[in-house]
Protein backbone atom coordinates (compact mmCIF):
# COMPACT_ATOMS: atom_id res chain seq x y z
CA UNK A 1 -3.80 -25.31 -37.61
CA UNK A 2 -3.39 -25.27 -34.08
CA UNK A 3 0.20 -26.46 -32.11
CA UNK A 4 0.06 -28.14 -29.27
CA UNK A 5 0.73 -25.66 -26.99
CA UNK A 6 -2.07 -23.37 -28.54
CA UNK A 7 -4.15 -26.49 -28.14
CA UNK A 8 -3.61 -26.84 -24.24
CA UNK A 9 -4.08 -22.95 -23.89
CA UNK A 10 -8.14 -23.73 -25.61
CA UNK A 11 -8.63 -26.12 -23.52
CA UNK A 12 -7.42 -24.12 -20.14
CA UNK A 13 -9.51 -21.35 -20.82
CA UNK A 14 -12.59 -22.91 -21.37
CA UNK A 15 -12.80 -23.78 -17.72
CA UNK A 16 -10.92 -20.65 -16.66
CA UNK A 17 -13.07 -18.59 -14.32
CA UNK A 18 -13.65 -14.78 -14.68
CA UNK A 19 -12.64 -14.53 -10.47
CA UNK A 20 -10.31 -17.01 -8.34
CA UNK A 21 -11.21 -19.18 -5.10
CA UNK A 22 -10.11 -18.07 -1.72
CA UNK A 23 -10.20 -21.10 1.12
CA UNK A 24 -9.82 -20.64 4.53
CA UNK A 25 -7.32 -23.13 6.01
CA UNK A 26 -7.83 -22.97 9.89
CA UNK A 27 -11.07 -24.32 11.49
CA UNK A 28 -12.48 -25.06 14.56
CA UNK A 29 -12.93 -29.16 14.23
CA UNK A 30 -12.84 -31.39 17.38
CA UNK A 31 -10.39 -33.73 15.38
CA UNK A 32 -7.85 -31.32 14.66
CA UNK A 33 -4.94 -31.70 16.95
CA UNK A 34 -3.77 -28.32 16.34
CA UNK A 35 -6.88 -26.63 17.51
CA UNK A 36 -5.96 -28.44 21.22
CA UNK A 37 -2.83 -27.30 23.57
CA UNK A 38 -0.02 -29.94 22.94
CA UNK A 39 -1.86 -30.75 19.69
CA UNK A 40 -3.10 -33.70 21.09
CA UNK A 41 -6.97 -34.50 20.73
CA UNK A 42 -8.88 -35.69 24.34
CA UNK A 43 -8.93 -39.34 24.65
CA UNK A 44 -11.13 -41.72 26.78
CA UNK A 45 -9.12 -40.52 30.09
CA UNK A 46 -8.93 -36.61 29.34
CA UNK A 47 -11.19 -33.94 30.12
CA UNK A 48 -11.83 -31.80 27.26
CA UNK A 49 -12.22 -28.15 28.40
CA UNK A 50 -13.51 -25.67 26.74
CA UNK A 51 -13.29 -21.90 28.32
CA UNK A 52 -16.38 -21.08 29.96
CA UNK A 53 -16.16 -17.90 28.24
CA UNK A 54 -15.58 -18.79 24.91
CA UNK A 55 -17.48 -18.56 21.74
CA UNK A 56 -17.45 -20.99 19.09
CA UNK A 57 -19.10 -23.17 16.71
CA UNK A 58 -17.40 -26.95 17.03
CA UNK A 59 -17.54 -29.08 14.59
CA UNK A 60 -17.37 -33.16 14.97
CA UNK A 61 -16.92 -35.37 13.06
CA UNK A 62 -17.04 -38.73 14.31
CA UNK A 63 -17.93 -40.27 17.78
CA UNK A 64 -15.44 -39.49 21.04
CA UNK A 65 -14.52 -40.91 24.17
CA UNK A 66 -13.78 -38.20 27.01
CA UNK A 67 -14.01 -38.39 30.80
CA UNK A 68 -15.16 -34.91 31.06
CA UNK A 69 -16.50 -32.64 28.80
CA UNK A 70 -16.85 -29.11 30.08
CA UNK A 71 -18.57 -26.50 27.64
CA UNK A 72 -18.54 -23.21 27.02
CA UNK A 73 -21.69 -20.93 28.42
CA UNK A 74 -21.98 -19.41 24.78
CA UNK A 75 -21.01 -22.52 22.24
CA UNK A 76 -22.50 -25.24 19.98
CA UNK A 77 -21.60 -28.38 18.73
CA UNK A 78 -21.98 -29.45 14.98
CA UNK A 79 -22.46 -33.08 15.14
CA UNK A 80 -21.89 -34.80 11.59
CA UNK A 81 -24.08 -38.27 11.19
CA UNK A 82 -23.11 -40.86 13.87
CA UNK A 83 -20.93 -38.43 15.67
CA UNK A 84 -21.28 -37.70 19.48
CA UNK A 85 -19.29 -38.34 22.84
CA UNK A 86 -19.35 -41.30 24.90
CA UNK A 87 -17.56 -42.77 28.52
CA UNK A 88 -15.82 -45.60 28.32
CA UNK A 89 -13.46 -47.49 30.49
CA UNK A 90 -11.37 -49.67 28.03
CA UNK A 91 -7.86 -48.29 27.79
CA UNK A 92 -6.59 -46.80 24.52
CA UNK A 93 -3.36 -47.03 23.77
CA UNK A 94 -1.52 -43.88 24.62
CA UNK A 95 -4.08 -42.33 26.37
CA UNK A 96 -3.13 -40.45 29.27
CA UNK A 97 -5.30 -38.91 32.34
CA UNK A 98 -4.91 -35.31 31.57
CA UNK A 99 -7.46 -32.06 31.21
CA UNK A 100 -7.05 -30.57 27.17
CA UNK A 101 -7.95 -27.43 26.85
CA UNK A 102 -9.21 -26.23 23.09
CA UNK A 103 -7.66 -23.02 21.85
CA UNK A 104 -9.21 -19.60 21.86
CA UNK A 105 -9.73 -19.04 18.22
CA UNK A 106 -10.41 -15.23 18.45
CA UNK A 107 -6.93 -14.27 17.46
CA UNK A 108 -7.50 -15.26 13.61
CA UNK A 109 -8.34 -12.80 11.35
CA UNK A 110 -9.73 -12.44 8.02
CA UNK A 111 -6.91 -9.84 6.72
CA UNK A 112 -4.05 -12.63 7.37
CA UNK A 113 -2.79 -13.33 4.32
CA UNK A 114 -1.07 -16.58 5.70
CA UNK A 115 -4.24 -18.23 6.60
CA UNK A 116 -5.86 -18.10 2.80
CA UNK A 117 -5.11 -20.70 0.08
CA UNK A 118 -5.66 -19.29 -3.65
CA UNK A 119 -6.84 -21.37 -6.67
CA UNK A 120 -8.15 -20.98 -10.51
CA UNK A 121 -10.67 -23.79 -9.56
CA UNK A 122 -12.44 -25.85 -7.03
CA UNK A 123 -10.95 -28.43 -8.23
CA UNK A 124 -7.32 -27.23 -7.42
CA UNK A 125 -8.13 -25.95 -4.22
CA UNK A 126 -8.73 -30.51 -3.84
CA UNK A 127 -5.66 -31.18 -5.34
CA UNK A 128 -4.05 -28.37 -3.66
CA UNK A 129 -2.94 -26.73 -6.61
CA UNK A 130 -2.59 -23.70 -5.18
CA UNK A 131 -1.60 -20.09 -6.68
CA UNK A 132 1.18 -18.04 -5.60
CA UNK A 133 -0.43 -13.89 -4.88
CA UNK A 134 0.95 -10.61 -2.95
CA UNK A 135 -0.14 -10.44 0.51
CA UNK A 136 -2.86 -8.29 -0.78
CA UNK A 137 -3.96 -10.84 -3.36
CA UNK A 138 -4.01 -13.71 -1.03
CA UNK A 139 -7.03 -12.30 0.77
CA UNK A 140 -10.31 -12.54 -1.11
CA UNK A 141 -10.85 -9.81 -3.59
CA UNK A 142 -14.09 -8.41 -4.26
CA UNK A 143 -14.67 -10.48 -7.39
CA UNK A 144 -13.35 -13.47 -5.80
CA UNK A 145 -15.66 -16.52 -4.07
CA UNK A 146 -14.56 -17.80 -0.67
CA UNK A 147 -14.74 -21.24 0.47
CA UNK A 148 -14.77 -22.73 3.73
CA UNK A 149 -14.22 -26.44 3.85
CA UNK A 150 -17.62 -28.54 3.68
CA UNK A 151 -17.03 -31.14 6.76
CA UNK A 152 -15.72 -27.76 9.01
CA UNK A 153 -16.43 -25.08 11.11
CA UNK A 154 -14.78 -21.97 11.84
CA UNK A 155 -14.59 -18.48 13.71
CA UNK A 156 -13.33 -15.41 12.15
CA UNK A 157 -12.86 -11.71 12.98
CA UNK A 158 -14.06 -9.87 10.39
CA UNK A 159 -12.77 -6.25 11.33
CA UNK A 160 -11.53 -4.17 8.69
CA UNK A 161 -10.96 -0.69 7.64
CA UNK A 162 -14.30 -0.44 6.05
CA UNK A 163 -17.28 -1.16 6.80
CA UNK A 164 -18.33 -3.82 4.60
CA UNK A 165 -16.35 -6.43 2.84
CA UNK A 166 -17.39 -7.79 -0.39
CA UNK A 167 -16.92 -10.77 -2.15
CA UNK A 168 -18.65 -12.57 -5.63
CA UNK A 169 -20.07 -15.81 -3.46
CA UNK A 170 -19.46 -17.74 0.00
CA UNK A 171 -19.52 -21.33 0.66
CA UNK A 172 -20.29 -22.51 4.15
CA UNK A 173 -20.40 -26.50 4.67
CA UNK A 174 -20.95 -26.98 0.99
CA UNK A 175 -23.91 -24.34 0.45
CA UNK A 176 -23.05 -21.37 -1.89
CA UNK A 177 -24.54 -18.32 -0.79
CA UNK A 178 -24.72 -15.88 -3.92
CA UNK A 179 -27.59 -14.03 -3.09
CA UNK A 180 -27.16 -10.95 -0.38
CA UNK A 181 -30.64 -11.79 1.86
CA UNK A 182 -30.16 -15.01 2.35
CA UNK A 183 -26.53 -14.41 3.33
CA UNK A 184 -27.45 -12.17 5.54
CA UNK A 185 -30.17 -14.10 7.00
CA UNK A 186 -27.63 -16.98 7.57
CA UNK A 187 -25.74 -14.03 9.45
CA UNK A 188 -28.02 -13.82 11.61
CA UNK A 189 -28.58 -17.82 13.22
CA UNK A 190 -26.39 -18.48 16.05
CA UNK A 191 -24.23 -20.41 13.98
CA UNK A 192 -23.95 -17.67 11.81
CA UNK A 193 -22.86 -14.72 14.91
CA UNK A 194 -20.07 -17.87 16.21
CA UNK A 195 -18.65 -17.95 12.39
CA UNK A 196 -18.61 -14.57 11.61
CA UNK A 197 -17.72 -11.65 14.44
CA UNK A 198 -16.12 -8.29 13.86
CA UNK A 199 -16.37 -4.46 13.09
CA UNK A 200 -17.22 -5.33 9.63
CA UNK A 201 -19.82 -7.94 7.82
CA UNK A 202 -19.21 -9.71 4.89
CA UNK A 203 -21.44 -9.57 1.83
CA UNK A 204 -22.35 -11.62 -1.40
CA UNK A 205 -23.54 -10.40 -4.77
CA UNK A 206 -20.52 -8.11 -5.76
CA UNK A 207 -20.24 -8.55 -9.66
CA UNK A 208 -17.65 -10.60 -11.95
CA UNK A 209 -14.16 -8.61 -13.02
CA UNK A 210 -15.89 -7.75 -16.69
CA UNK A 211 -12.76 -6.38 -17.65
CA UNK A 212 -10.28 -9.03 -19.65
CA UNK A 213 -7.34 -7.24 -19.06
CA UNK A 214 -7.89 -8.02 -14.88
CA UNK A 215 -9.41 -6.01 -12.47
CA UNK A 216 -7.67 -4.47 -9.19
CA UNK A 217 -8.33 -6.14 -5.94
CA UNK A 218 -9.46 -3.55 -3.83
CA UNK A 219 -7.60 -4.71 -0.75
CA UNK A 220 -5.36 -1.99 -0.71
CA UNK A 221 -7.63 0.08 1.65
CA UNK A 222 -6.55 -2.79 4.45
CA UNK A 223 -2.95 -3.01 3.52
CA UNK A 224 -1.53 -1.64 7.29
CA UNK A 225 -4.00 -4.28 8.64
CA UNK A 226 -2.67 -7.37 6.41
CA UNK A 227 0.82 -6.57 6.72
CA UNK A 228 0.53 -6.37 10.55
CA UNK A 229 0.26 -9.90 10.76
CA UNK A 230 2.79 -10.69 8.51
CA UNK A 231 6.50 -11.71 9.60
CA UNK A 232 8.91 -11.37 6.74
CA UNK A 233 11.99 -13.39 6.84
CA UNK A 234 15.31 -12.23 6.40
CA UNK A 235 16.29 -11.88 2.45
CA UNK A 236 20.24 -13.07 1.25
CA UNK A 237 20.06 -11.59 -1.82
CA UNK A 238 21.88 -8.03 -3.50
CA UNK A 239 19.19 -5.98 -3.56
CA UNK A 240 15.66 -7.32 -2.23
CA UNK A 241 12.55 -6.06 -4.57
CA UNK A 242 9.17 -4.65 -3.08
CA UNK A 243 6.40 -5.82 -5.18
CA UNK A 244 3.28 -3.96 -4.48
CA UNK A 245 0.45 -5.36 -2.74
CA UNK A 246 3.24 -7.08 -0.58
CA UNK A 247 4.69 -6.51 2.62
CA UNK A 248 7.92 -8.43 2.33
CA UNK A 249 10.96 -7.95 0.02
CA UNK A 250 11.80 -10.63 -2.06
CA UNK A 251 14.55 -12.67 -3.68
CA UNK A 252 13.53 -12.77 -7.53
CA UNK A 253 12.33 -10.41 -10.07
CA UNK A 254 9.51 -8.13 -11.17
CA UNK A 255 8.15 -8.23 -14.78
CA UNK A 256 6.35 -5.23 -15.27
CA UNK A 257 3.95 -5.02 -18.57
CA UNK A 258 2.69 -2.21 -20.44
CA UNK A 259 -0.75 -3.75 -22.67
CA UNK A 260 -2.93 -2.09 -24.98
CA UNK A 261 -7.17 -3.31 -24.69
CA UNK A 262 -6.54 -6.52 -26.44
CA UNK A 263 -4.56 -7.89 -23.57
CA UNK A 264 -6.23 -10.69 -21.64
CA UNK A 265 -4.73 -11.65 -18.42
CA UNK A 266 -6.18 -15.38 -18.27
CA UNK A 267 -4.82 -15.92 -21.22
CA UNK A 268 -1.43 -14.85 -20.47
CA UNK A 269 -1.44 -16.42 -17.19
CA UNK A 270 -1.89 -19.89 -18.80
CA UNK A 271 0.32 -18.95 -21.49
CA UNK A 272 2.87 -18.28 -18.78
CA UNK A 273 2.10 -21.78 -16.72
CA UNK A 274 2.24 -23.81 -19.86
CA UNK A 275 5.49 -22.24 -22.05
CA UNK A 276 7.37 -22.11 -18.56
CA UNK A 277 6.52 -22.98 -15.17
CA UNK A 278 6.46 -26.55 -16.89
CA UNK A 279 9.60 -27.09 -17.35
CA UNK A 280 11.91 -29.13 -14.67
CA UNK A 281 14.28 -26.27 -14.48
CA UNK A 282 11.62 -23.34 -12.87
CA UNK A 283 9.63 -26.26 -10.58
CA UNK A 284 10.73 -24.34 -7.59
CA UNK A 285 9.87 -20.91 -8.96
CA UNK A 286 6.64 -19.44 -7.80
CA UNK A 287 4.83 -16.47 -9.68
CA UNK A 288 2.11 -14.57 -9.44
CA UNK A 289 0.21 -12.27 -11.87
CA UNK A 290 -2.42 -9.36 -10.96
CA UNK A 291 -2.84 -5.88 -12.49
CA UNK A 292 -1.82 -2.91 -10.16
CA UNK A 293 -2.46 0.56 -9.93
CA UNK A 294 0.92 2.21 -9.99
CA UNK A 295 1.33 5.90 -8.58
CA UNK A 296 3.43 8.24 -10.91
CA UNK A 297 5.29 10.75 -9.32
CA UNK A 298 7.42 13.16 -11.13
CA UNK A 299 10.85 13.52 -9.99
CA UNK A 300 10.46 10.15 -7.77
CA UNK A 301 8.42 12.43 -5.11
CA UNK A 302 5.55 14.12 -6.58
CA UNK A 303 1.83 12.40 -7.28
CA UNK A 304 0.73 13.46 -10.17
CA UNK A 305 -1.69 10.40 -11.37
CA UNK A 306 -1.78 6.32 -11.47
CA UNK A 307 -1.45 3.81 -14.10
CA UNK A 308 -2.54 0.35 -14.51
CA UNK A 309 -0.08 -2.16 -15.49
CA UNK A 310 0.46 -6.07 -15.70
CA UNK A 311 3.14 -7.06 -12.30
CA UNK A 312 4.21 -10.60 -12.50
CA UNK A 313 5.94 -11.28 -9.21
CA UNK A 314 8.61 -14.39 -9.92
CA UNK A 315 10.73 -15.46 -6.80
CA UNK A 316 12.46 -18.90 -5.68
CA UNK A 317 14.60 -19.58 -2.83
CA UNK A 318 17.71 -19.54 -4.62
CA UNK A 319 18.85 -16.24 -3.81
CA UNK A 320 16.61 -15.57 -6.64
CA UNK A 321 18.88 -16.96 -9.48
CA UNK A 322 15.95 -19.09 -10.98
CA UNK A 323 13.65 -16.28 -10.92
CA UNK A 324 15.50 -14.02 -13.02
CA UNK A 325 16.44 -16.48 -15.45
CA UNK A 326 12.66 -17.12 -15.85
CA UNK A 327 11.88 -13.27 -15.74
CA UNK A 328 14.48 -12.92 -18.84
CA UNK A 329 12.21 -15.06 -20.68
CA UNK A 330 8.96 -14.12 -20.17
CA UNK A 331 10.55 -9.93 -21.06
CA UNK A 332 12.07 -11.70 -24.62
CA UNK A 333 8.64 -13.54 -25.28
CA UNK A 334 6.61 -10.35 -24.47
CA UNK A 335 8.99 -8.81 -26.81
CA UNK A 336 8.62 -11.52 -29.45
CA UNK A 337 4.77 -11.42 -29.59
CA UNK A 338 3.73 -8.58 -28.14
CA UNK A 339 1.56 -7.65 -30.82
CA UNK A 340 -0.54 -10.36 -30.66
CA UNK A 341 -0.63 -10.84 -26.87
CA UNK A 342 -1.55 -7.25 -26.52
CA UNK A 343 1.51 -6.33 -24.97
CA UNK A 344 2.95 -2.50 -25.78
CA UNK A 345 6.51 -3.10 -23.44
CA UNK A 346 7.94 -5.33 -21.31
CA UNK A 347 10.93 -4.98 -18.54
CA UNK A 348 11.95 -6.28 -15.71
CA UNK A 349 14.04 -5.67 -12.39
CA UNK A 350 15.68 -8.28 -10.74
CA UNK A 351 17.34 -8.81 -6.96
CA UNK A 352 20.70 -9.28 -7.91
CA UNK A 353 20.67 -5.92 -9.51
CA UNK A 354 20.36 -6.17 -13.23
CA UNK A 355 17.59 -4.62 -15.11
CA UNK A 356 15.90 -5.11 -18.28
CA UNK A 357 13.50 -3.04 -20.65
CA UNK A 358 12.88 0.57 -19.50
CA UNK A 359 10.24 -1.01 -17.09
CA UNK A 360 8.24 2.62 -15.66
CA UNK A 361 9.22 4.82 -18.94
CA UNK A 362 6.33 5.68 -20.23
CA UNK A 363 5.32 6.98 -16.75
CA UNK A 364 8.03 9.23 -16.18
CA UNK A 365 8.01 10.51 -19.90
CA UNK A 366 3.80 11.58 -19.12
CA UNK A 367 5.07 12.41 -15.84
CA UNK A 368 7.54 14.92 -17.30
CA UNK A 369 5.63 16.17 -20.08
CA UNK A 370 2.27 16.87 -17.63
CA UNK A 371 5.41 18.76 -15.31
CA UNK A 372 6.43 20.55 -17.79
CA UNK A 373 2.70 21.45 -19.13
CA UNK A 374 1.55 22.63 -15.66
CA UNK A 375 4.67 24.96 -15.26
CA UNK A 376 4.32 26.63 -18.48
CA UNK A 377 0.25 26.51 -17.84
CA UNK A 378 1.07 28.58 -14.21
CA UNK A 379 3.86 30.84 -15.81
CA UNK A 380 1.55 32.12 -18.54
CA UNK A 381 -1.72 32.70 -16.18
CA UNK A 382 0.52 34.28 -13.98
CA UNK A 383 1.45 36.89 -17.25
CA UNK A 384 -1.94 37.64 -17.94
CA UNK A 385 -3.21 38.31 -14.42
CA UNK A 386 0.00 40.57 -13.83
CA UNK A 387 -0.85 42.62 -17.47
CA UNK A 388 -4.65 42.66 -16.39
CA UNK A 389 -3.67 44.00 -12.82
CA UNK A 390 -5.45 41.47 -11.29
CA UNK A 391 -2.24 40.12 -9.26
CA UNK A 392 0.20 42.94 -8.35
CA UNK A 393 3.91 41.65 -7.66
CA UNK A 394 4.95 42.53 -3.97
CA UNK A 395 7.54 44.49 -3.83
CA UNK A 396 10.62 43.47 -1.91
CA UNK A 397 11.76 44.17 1.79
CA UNK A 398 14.40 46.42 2.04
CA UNK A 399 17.79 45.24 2.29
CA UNK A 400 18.34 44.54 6.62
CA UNK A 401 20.72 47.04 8.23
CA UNK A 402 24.14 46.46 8.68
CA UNK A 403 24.62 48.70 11.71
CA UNK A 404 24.02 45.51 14.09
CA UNK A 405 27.73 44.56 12.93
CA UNK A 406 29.03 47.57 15.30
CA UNK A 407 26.10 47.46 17.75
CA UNK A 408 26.47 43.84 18.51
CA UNK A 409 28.15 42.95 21.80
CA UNK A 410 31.29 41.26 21.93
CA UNK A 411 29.88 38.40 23.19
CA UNK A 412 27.11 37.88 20.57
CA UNK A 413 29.58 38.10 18.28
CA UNK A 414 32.00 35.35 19.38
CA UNK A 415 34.87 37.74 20.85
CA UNK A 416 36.12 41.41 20.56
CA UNK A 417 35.88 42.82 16.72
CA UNK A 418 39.43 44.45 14.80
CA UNK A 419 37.84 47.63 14.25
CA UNK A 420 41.10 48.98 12.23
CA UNK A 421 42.53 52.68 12.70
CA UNK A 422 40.55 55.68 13.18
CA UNK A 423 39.41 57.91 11.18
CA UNK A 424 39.93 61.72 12.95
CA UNK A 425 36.92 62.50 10.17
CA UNK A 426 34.38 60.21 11.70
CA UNK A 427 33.27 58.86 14.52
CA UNK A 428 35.01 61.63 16.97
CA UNK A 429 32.82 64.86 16.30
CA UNK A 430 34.56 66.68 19.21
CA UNK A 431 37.78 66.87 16.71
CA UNK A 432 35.46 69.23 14.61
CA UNK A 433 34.87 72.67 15.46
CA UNK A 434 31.50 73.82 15.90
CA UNK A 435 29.94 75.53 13.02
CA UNK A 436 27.19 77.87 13.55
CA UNK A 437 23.84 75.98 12.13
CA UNK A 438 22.63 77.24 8.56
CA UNK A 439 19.18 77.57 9.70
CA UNK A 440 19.26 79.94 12.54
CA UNK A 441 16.39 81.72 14.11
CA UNK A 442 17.76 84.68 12.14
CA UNK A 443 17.87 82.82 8.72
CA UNK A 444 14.45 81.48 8.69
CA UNK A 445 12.95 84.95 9.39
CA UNK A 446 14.53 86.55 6.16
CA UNK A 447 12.14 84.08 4.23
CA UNK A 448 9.32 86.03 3.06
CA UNK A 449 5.76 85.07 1.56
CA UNK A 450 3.33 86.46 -0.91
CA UNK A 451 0.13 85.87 -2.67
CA UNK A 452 1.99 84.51 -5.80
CA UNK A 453 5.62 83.95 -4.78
CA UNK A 454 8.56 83.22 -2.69
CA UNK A 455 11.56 84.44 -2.46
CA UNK A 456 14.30 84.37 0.25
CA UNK A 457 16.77 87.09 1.29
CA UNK A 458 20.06 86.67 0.92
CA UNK A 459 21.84 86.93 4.19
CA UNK A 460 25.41 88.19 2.03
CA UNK A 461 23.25 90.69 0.63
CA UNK A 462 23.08 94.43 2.42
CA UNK A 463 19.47 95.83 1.64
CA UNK A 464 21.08 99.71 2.87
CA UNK A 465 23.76 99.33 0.06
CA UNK A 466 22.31 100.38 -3.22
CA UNK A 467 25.42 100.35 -5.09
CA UNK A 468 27.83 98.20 -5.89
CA UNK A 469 31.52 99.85 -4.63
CA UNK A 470 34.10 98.35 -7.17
C-alpha cells in the first residue's frame, strides 16, 4: 500500500515534465518604471524620449498621457486593445514637467544567468515558484522551452560562442513556436529582427532529454561568456565550494551521487523537495540538482576521461550551517535506499570543511588503474620494438670535461681558486730533462716490409756482431 509520502511523489510526477521552463524577466514595456531613467514612467507633463537611434519593439499596455513623444527612426510600438497616447491638460498628481528618456536595452544578454527565472511548470513560473540552478543551468538548456511573458516585449542579444542556440520550444506573447520554419519565419518580421539581434539565432525543434537519469545542459561551451556577467559576492565561510557549471563559490555543500541506469532524476528531485525542503527548519536552503560531466584526471593534473554523475548544489546564507545539515541527510538517505533509488554511492563536501562518503573514488581508483595500464602498456611495446630492432636506444653523451675548472677565469668563477702545492712532476715540464723521442727519423727507417711479413730491427741489436761475447 502506498504512504503518504509515496502518494505525493505519484502525483508530482505525473505532471513532471521531461525539460524545465526558462522565463525571461526584463522587457521592454512602456509601464515599467525601471525601463525609464529615475524609474519613473512619463506623465501628462513629460516628454517621453526615445533615442533617435535606438532599436526596439515597445510594448503598451494601456492608454498614456505625454506632452511629447519623440520616437526612435528604427522602432515600433505594440499597442494592446484600448491602449495609445493622448494630450491632456488636467494636472495629475505628482506629475512634473520633465523630458524621460527610455533606456537603451542593448546591454542585456541572453548568456546572463541573472536575468532567467527557472521552473518545473508554467504554472510555477505564475506563482513564482521558482528553481534554484548553476549559472550554467539558469540559462535555457537545449531541452528546455523558453518563455517570454504574454502581455511583453523584449530585446535580446543573442551572441554566443556558437553559432546556433537551441532550445525544445519558444513562447512569444503567448504563441508557442515548436516548429523550426515558422520560428524562423517569425525571425524574420520586423518585430522579430527588434526581439532577437546577435551573432547567433535561436532555434526550435531540439528533442526532449530521453534519458531518465538527466541529460547535460550543453551550456558549458558559453561558460567564459555567462560568468562574465556575473558578480560574485564575497563568501564568510571556512572553505568556499566551486560547484561546476557555476562561477561563484558558495557557502553550503555539494552532494555528489554515483547511480547505476535505474536512477531517475525527476524522481529524486521530488523525493528530495518533499522528504526535506518541506520542513520549517531548511525553508531558507536552496538546492539545485543537474547531472554533470566530471573530468578525471589522474594525479589531480592529468585528463584522462569524464564521468557523469548526480551534483546537488545545497547552500543558505547561514555561513552554510543549514546546508550541510541538509546535505548529511540526503548522503544517509542515499545510503539507506540506494538500491532502490538507483543510487551506487553517495558523499558530500561541505564549506566548513568536513567531508562525507569518498565522494570522487571511483574516479581516481579507474583513474589509477587506466595509469597504471598505459605505463605497463608503453613499457612492454617499448621491449618488443627494442628486441625487434625497430627502436635502437641512443646512446649517452659523454661525460662534459672538467678541464673548464682550471681554464675558467677568476672572475667567472667568483674569485681566485686554492690551487694547493705543486707538483715538480706535472705541470712544469722544464724540470724534466729532455729525452731523445723514441721514434726518430733513424728508428722508423729500421722498420722493414715484405710480401708476407713485418718485422722491425732492433736498434740494441748489432747486425756486424755474429756472436755473442760472454
Amino acid at each position: 500500500m502506498l504512504t503518504t509520502v509515496d502518494m505525493l511523489l505519484f502525483l508530482c510526477l505525473i505532471c513532471t515534465a521531461d525539460a524545465l521552463y526558462k522565463q525571461w524577466i526584463p522587457d521592454t514595456n512602456f509601464e515599467n518604471g525601471t525601463n525609464w531613467d529615475g524609474g519613473v514612467v512619463p506623465c501628462g507633463k513629460s516628454v517621453a524620449d526615445f533615442a533617435a537611434e535606438s532599436k526596439v519593439s515597445v510594448f503598451v499596455e494601456t492608454a498614456h498621457a505625454v506632452k511629447e513623444l519623440r520616437l526612435p527612426i528604427f522602432g515600433e510600438f505594440i499597442l494592446n486593445s484600448g491602449a495609445g497616447f493622448f494630450v491632456s491638460n488636467e494636472n495629475e498628481p505628482g506629475c512634473e514637467s520633465s523630458t524621460i528618456k527610455f533606456k537603451n536595452p542593448d546591454s542585456l544578454k541572453w548568456f546572463d544567468p541573472t536575468l532567467w527565472q527557472s521552473a518545473t511548470t508554467q504554472d510555477d513560473l505564475l506563482n513564482k515558484n521558482f528553481l534554484f540552478s548553476v549559472h550554467e543551468e539558469s540559462i535555457p538548456c537545449k531541452y528546455d522551452h523558453v518563455v517570454f511573458k504574454a502581455s511583453s516585449s523584449f530585446r535580446v542579444d543573442t551572441s554566443s560562442d556558437q553559432g546556433q542556440i537551441p532550445v525544445n520550444s519558444v513562447s512569444i506573447f503567448g504563441k508557442k513556436f515548436q516548429d523550426g520554419s515558422e520560428f524562423s519565419q517569425y525571425l524574420q518580421t520586423q518585430t522579430g529582427q527588434l526581439q532577437f539581434y546577435g551573432s547567433s539565432s535561436v532555434t526550435v525543434g531540439a528533442p526532449s532529454c530521453e534519458d531518465p537519469t538527466g541529460c547535460d545542459c550543453g551550456n558549458s561551451a558559453n561558460h567564459r561568456r555567462i560568468c562574465s556577467a556575473v558578480t560574485c559576492s564575497p563568501t564568510s565561510c571556512r572553505k568556499p565550494l566551486l560547484p561546476m557549471g557555476h562561477c561563484c563559490k558558495v557557502c553550503g555543500a555539494i552532494v555528489n551521487i554515483q547511480y547505476a541506469q535505474n536512477f531517475q532524476l525527476e524522481t529524486y528531485r521530488q523525493r528530495i523537495q518533499h522528504l526535506f525542503l518541506a520542513l520549517s527548519q531548511y525553508k531558507s536552503v536552496q538546492v539545485g540538482m543537474s547531472k554533470v560531466i566530471k573530468p578525471l584526471r589522474l594525479m589531480e593534473f592529468i585528463p584522462f576521461g569524464s564521468q557523469a554523475e548526480i551534483q546537488i548544489v545545497v547552500v543558505d546564507k547561514d555561513k552554510g550551517f543549514q546546508a550541510e545539515a541538509l546535505a548529511k541527510e540526503i548522503v544517509k538517505d542515499a545510503n539507506s535506499h540506494g538500491s532502490n533509488l538507483g543510487i551506487v554511492e553517495a558523499g558530500f563536501q561541505a564549506s566548513s570543511g568536513n567531508n562525507s562518503g569518498q565522494s570522487g573514488n571511483a574516479g581516481m581508483i579507474v583513474g589509477v588503474i587506466f595509469g597504471v595500464l598505459i605505463m605497463l602498456t608503453l613499457i612492454t611495446t617499448l621491449v618488443v620494438l627494442v628486441n625487434k630492432r625497430v627502436v635502437h636506444i641512443p646512446s649517452l653523451p659523454p661525460m662534459p670535461s672538467m678541464n673548464w675548472l682550471r681554464r675558467g677565469s677568476d672572475h667567472d668563477l667568483g674569485g681566485p681558486l686554492d690551487l694547493g702545492f705543486d707538483n715538480p712532476m706535472f705541470d712544469k715540464p722544464t724540470v724534466l730533462p729532455e729525452l731523445p723521442s723514441l721514434y726518430t727519423p733513424e728508428i722508423n727507417m729500421s722498420i722493414s716490409m715484405g710480401q708476407s711479413q713485418v718485422h722491425f730491427v732492433n736498434p740494441v741489436y748489432d747486425e756486424k756482431e755474429t756472436d755473442f761475447n760472454a
